[in-house]
Protein backbone atom coordinates (compact mmCIF):
# COMPACT_ATOMS: atom_id res chain seq x y z
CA UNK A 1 0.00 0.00 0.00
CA UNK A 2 2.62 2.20 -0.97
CA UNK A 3 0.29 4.59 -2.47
CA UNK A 4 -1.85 4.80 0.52
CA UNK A 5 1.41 5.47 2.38
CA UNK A 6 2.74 8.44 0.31
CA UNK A 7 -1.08 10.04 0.46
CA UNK A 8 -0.92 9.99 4.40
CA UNK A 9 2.80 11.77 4.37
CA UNK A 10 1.37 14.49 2.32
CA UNK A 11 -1.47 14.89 4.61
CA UNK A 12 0.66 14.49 7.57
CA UNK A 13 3.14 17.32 6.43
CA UNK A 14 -0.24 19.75 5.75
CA UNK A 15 -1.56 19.39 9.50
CA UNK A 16 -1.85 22.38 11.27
CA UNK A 17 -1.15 24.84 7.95
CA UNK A 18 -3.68 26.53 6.19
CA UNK A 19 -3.51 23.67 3.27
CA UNK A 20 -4.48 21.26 5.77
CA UNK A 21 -8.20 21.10 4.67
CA UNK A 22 -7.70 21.16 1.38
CA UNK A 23 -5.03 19.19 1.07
CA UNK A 24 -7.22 16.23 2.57
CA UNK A 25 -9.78 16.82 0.78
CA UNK A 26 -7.70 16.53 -2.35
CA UNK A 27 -5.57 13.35 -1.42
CA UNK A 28 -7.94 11.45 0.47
CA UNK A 29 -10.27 11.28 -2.35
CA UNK A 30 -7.60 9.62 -5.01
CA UNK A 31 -6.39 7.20 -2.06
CA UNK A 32 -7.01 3.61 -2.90
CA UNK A 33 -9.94 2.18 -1.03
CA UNK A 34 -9.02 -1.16 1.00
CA UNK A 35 -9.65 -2.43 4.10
CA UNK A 36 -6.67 -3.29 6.45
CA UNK A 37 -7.63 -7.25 6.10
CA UNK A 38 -7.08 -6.67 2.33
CA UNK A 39 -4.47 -4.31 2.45
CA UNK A 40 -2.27 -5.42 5.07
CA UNK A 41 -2.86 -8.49 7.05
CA UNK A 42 -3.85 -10.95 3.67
CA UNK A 43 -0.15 -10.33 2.97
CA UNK A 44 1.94 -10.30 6.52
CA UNK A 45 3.90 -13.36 7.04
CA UNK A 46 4.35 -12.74 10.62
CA UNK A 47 1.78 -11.64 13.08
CA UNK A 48 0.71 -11.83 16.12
CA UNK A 49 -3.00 -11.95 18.40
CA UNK A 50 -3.32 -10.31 21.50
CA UNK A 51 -6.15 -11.36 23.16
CA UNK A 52 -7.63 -8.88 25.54
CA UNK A 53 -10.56 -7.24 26.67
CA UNK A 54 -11.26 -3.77 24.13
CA UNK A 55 -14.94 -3.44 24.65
CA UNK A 56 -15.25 -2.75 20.91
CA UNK A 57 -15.38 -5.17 17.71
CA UNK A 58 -15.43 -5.07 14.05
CA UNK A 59 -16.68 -7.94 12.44
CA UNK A 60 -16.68 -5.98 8.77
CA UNK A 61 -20.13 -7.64 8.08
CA UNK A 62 -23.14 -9.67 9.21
CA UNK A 63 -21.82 -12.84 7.58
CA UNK A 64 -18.51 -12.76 9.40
């Protein structure tokens, strides 16, 4: 997710200038859209579960 990446470093580097609004509104919208199963975890070789109490889920739909 390279792409993704270099979009968030632009927007990072706008925070707190006047370009910040704009420039989010103008990167965000050409970012690729993925989720982070997709994106990131499909492809990680090594990961790890911590198993702990958040009090908040995401089961990404009703059929998961």
């Amino acid at each position: 997710m390279p792409k993704l990446y270099r979009g968030l470093l632009e927007i990072q580097k706008a925070l707190g200038t006047s370009k910040e609004e704009r420039t989010i509104e103008k990167v965000y919208r050409k970012l690729d859209k993925a989720s982070i199963d997709y994106g990131i975890m499909e492809k990680a070789r090594n990961t790890l579960v911590v198993k702990a109490d958040y009090l908040w889920d995401d089961v990404g739909n009703w059929q998961a």
